[in-house]
C-alpha atoms as a PDB file:
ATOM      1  CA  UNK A   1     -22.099  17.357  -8.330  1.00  0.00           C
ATOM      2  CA  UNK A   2     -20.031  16.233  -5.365  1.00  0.00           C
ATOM      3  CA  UNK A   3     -21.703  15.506  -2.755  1.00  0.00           C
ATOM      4  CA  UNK A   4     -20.989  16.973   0.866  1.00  0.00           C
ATOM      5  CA  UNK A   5     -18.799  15.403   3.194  1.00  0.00           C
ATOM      6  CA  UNK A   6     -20.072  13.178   6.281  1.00  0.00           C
ATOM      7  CA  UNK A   7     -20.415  15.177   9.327  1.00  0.00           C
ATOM      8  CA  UNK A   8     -17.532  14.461  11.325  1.00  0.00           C
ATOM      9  CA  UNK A   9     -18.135  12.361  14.619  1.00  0.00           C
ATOM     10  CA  UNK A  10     -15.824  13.473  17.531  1.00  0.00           C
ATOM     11  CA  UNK A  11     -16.991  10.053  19.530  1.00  0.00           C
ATOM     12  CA  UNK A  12     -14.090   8.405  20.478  1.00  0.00           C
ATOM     13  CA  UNK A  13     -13.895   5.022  18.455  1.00  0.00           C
ATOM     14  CA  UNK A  14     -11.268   2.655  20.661  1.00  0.00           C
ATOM     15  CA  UNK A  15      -8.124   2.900  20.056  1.00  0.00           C
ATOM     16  CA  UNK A  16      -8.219   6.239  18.840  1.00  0.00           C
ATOM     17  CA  UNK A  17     -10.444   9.023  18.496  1.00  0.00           C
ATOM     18  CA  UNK A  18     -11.882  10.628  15.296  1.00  0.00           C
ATOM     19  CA  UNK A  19      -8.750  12.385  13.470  1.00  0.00           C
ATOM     20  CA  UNK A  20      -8.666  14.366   9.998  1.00  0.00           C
ATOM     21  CA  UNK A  21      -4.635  14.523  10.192  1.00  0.00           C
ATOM     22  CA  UNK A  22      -4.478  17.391   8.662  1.00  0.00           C
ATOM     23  CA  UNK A  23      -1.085  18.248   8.827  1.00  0.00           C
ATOM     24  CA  UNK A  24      -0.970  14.899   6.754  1.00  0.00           C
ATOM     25  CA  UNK A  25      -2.976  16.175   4.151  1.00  0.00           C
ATOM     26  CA  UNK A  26      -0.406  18.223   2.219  1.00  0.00           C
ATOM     27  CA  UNK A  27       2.030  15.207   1.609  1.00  0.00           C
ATOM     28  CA  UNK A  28      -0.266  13.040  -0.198  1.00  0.00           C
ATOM     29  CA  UNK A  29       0.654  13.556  -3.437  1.00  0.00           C
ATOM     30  CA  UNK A  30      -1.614  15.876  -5.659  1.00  0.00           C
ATOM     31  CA  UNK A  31      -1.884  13.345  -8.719  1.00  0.00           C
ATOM     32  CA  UNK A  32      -2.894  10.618  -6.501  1.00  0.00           C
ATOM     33  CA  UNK A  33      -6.182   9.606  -7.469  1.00  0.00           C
ATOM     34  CA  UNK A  34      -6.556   5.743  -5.441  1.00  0.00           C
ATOM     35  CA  UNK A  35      -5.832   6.244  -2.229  1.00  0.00           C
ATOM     36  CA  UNK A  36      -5.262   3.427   0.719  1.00  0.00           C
ATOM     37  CA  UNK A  37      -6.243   4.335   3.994  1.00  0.00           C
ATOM     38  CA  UNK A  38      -4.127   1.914   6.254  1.00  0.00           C
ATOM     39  CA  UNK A  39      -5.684   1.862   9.737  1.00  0.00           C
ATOM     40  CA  UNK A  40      -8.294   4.400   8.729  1.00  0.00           C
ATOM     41  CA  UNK A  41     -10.467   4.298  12.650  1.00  0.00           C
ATOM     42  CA  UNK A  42     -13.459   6.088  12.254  1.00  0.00           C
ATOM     43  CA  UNK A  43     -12.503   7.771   9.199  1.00  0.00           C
ATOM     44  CA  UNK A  44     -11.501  11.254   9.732  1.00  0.00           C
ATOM     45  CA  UNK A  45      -8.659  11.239   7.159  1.00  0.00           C
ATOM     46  CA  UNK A  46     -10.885   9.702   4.782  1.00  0.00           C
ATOM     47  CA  UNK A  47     -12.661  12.795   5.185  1.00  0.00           C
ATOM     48  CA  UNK A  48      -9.746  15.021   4.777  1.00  0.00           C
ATOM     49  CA  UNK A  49      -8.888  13.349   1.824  1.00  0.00           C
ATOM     50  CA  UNK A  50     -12.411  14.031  -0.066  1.00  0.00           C
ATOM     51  CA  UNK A  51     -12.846  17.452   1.322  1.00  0.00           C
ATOM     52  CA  UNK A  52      -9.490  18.264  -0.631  1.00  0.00           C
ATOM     53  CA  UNK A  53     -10.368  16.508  -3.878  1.00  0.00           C
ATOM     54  CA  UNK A  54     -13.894  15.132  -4.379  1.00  0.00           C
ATOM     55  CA  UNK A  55     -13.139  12.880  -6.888  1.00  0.00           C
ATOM     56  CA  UNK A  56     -10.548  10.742  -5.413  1.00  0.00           C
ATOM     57  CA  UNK A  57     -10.994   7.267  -5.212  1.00  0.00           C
ATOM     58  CA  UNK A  58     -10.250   6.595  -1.527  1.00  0.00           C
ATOM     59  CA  UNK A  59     -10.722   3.028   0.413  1.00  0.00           C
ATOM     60  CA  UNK A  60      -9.614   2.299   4.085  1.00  0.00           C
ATOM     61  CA  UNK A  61      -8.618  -0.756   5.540  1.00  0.00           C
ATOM     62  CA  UNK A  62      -9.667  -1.352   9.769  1.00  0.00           C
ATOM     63  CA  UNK A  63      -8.684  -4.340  11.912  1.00  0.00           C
ATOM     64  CA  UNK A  64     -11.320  -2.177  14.505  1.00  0.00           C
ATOM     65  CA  UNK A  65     -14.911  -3.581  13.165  1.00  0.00           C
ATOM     66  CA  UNK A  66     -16.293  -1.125  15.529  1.00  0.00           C
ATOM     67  CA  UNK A  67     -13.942   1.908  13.732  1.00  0.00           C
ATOM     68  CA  UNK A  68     -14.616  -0.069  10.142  1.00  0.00           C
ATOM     69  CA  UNK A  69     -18.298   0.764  10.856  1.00  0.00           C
ATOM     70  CA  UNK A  70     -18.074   4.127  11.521  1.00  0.00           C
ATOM     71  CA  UNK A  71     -15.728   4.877   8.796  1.00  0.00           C
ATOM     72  CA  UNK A  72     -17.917   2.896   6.209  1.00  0.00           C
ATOM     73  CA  UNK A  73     -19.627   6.355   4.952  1.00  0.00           C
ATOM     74  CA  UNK A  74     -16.652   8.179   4.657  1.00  0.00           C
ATOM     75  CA  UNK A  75     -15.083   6.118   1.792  1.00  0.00           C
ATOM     76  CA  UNK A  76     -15.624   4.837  -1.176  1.00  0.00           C
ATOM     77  CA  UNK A  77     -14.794   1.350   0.309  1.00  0.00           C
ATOM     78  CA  UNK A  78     -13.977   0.404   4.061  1.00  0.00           C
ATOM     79  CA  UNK A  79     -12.160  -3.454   4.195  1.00  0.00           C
ATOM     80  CA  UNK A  80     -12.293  -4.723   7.960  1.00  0.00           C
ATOM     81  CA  UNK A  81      -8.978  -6.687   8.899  1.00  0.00           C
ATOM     82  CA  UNK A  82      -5.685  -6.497   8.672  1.00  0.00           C
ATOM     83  CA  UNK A  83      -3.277  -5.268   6.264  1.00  0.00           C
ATOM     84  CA  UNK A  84      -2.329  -6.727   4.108  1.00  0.00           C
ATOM     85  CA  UNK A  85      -4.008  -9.758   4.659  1.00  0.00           C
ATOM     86  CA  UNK A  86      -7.281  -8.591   4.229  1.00  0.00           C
ATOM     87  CA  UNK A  87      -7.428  -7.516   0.966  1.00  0.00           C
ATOM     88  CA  UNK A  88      -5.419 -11.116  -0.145  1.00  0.00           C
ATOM     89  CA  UNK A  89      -8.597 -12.189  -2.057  1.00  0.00           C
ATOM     90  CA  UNK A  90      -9.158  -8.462  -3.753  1.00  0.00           C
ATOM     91  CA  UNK A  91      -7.656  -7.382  -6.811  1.00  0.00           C
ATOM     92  CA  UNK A  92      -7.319  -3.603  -6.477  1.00  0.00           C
ATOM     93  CA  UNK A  93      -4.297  -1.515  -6.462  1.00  0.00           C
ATOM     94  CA  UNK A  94      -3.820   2.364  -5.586  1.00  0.00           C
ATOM     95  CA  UNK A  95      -1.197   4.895  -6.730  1.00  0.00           C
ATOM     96  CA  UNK A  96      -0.853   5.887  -2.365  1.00  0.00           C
ATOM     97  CA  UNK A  97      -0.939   3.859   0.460  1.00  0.00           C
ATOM     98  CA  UNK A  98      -0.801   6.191   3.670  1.00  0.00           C
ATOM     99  CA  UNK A  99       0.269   5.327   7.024  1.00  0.00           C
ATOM    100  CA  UNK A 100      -1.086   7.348   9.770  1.00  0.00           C
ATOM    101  CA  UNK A 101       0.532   6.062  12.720  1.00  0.00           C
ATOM    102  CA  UNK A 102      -0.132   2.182  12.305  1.00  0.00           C
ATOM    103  CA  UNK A 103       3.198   0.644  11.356  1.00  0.00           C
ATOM    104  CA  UNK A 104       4.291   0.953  14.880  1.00  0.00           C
ATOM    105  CA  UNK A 105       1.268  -1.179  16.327  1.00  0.00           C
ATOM    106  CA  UNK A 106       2.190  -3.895  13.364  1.00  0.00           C
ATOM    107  CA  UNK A 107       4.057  -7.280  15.083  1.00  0.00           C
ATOM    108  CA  UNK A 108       6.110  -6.919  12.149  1.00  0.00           C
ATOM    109  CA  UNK A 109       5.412  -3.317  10.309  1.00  0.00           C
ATOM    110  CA  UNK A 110       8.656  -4.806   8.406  1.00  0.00           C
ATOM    111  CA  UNK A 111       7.058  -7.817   6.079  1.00  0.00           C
ATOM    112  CA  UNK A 112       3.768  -6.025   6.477  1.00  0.00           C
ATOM    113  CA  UNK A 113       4.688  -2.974   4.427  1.00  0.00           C
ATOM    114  CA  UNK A 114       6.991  -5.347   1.731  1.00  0.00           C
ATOM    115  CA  UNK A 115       3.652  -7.328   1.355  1.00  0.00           C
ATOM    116  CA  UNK A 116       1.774  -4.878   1.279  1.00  0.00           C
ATOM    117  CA  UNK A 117       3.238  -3.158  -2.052  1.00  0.00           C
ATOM    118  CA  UNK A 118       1.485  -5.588  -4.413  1.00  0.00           C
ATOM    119  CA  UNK A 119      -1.500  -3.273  -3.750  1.00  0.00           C
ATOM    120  CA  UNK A 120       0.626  -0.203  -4.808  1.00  0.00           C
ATOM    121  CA  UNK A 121       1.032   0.660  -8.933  1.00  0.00           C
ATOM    122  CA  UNK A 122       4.609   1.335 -10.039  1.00  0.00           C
ATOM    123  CA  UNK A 123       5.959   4.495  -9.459  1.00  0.00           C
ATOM    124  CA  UNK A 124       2.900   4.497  -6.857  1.00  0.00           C
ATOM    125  CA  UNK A 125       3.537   6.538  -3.112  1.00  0.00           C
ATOM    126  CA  UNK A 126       3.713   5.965   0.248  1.00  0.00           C
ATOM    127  CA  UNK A 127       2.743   8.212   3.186  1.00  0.00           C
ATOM    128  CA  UNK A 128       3.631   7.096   6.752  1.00  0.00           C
ATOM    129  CA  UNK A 129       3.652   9.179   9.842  1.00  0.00           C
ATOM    130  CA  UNK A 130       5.417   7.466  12.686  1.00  0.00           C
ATOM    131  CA  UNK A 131       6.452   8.575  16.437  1.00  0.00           C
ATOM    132  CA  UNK A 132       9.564   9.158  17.296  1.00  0.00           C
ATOM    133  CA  UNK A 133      11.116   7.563  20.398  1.00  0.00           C
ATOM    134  CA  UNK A 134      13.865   9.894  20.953  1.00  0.00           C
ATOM    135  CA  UNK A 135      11.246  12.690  21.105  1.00  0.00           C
ATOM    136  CA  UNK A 136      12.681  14.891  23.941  1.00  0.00           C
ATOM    137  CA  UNK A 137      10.479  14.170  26.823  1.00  0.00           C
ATOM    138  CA  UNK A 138      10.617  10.713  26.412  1.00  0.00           C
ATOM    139  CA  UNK A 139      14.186  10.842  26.596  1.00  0.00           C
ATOM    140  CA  UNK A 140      14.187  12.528  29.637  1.00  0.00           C
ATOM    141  CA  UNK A 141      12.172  10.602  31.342  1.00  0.00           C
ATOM    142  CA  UNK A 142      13.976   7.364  30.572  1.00  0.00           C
ATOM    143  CA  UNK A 143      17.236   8.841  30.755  1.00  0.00           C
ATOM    144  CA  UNK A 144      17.038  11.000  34.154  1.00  0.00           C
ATOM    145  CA  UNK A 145      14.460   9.515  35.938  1.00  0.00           C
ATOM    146  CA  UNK A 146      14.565   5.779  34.656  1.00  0.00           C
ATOM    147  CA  UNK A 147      10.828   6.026  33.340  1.00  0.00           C
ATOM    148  CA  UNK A 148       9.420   4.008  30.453  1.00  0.00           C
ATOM    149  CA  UNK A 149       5.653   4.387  31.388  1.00  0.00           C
ATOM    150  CA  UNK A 150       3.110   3.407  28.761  1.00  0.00           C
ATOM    151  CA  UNK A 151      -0.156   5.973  28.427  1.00  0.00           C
ATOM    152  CA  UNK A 152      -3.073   6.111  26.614  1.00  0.00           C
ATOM    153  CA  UNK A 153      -1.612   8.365  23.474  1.00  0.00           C
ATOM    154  CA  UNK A 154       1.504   9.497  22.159  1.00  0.00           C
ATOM    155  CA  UNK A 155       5.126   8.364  21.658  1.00  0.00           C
ATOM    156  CA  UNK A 156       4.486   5.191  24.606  1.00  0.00           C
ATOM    157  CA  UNK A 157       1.007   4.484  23.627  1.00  0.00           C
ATOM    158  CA  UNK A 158       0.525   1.134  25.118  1.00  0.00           C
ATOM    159  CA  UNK A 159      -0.615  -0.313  21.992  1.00  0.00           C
ATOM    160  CA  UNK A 160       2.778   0.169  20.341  1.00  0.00           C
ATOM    161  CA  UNK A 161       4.698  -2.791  19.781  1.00  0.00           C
ATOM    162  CA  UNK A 162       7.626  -1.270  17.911  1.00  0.00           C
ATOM    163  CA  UNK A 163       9.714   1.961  18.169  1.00  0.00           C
ATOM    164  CA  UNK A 164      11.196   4.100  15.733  1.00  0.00           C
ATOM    165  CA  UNK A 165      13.718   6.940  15.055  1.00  0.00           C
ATOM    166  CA  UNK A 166      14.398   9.032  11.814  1.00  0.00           C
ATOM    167  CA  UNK A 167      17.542   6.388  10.754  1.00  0.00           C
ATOM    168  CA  UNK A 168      15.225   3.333  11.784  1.00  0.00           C
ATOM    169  CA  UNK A 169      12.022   4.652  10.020  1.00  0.00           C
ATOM    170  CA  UNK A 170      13.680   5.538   6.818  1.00  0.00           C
ATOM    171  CA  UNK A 171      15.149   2.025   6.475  1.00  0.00           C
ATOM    172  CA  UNK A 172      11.732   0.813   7.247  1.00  0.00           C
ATOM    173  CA  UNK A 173      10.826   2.699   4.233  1.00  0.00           C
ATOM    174  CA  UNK A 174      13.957   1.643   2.328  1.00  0.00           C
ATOM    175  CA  UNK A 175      13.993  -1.903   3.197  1.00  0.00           C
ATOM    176  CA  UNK A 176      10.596  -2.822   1.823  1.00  0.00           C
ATOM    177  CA  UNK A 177      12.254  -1.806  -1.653  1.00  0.00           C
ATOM    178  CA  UNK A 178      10.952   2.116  -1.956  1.00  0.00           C
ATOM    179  CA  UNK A 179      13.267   5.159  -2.508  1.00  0.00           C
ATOM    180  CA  UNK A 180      12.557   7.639   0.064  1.00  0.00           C
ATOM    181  CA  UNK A 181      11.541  10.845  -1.467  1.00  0.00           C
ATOM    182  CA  UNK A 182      10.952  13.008   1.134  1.00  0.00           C
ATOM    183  CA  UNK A 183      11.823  13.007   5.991  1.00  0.00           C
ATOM    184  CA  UNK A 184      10.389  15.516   8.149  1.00  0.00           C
ATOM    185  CA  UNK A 185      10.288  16.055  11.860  1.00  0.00           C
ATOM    186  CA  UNK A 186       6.471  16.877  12.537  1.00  0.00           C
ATOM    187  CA  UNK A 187       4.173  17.817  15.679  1.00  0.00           C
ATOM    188  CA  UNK A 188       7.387  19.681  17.247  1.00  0.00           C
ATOM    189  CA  UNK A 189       7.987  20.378  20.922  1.00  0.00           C
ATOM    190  CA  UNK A 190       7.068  23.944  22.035  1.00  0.00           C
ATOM    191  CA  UNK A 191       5.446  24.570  18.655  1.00  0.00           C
ATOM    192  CA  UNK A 192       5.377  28.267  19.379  1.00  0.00           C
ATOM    193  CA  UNK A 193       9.446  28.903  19.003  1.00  0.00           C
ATOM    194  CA  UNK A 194      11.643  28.198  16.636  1.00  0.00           C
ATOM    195  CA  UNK A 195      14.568  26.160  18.429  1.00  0.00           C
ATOM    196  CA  UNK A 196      13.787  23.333  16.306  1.00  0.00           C
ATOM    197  CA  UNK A 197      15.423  25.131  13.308  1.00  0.00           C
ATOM    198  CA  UNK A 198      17.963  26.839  14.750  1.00  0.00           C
ATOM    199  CA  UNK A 199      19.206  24.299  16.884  1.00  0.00           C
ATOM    200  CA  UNK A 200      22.154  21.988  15.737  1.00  0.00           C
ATOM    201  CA  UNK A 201      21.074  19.423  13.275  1.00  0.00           C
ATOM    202  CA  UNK A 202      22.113  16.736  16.108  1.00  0.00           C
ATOM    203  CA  UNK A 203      19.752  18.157  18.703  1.00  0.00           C
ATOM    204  CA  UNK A 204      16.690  18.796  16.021  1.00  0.00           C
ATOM    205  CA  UNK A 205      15.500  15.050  16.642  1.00  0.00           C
ATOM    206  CA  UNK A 206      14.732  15.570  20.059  1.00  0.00           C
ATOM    207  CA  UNK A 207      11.981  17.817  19.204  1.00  0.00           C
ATOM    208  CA  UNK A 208       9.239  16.027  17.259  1.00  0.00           C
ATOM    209  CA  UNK A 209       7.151  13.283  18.178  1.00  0.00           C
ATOM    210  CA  UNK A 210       7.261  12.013  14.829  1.00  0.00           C
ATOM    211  CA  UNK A 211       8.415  11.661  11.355  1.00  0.00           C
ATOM    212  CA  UNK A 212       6.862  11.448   7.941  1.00  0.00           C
ATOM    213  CA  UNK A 213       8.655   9.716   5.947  1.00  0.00           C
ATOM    214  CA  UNK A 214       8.019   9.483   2.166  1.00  0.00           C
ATOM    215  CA  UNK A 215       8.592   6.409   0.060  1.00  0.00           C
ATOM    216  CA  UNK A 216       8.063   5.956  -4.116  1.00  0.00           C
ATOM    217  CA  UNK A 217       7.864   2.670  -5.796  1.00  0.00           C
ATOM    218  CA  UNK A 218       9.978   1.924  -9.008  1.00  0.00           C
ATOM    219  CA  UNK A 219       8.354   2.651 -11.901  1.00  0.00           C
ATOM    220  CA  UNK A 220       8.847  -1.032 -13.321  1.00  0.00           C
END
């Protein structure tokens, strides 16, 4: 019998708070039974991920030790350090590596995420979820008022060290050799209408702070 999921903790773990990304959950794909965690915090997703099927395999990977610590319960294996280089001396693959908003804080997300594929099995998947800098407000704000100010969350988080858009984050995802699957705009602006959709496909950028972005490895 499975047993019951930690009890989430809402304490704030720097950088970032307890999360379950939820609206993550749904894109992992169903047959995925080893699951990566890439810059799991305090391990809210890890939680999501069990809740939905108990008997995944899932591991996260934390350069945080303090987040690495926390998260230790909710997987079956938490690595502290960074990715990939931390799991250099382990021989273990998965069938999904996720990305929850952690390629952007990478020096080089680029070589990181080419690299990192030796840990994925052929015809294995990747998840990332990444901001988008030509969300709407950001725009704005650079464009009519000459502001680039960095805050504590969101598109100008000051930990970010690289910025993406839909055509940039899909070569991301290209360039380290996967075939991109599936793009979304997600977390849209004024969630409550539905300009988004019925606004010309130019314009529909504007108004989500981020993409997902779905990658599959060849099969051989």
């Amino acid at each position: 019998m499975a047993e019951d999921p930690p009890t989430p903790d809402p304490t704030p773990v720097s950088p970032y708070p307890y999360a379950e990304r939820r609206d993550i959950l749904p894109h992992v794909p169903a047959g995925a039974r080893r699951i990566l965690d890439v810059g799991c915090a305090s391990g809210g997703f890890g939680v999501a991920l069990r809740e939905a099927e108990p008997e995944r395999v899932v591991w996260g990977i934390e350069a945080d030790p303090e987040a690495a610590a926390r998260a230790a319960d909710r997987y079956d294996r938490v690595v502290t350090g960074l990715f990939p280089d931390a799991l250099a001396d382990l021989d273990v693959t998965f069938d999904c590596l996720v990305f929850n908003d952690v390629l952007e804080h990478m020096e080089d997300p680029w070589t990181a995420l080419r690299d990192g594929l030796r840990h994925l099995e052929p015809g294995g998947a990747v998840v990332v979820s990444i901001p988008n800098v030509r969300y709407v407000v950001t725009v704005v704000d650079l464009v009519l008022r000459g502001n680039w100010t960095y805050a504590d969350r969101g598109v100008l988080d000051r930990t970010h060290l690289r910025f993406f858009t839909r055509q940039t984050a899909i070569a991301l995802v290209a360039g380290a050799g996967l075939t991109v699957e599936k793009v979304a705009g997600i977390n849209w602006f004024g969630q409550r209408f539905r300009w988004p959709k019925l606004a010309p496909k130019l314009l529909r950028d504007f108004a989500y702070t981020g993409f997902l972005v779905i990658g599959r490895k060849p099969p051989t």
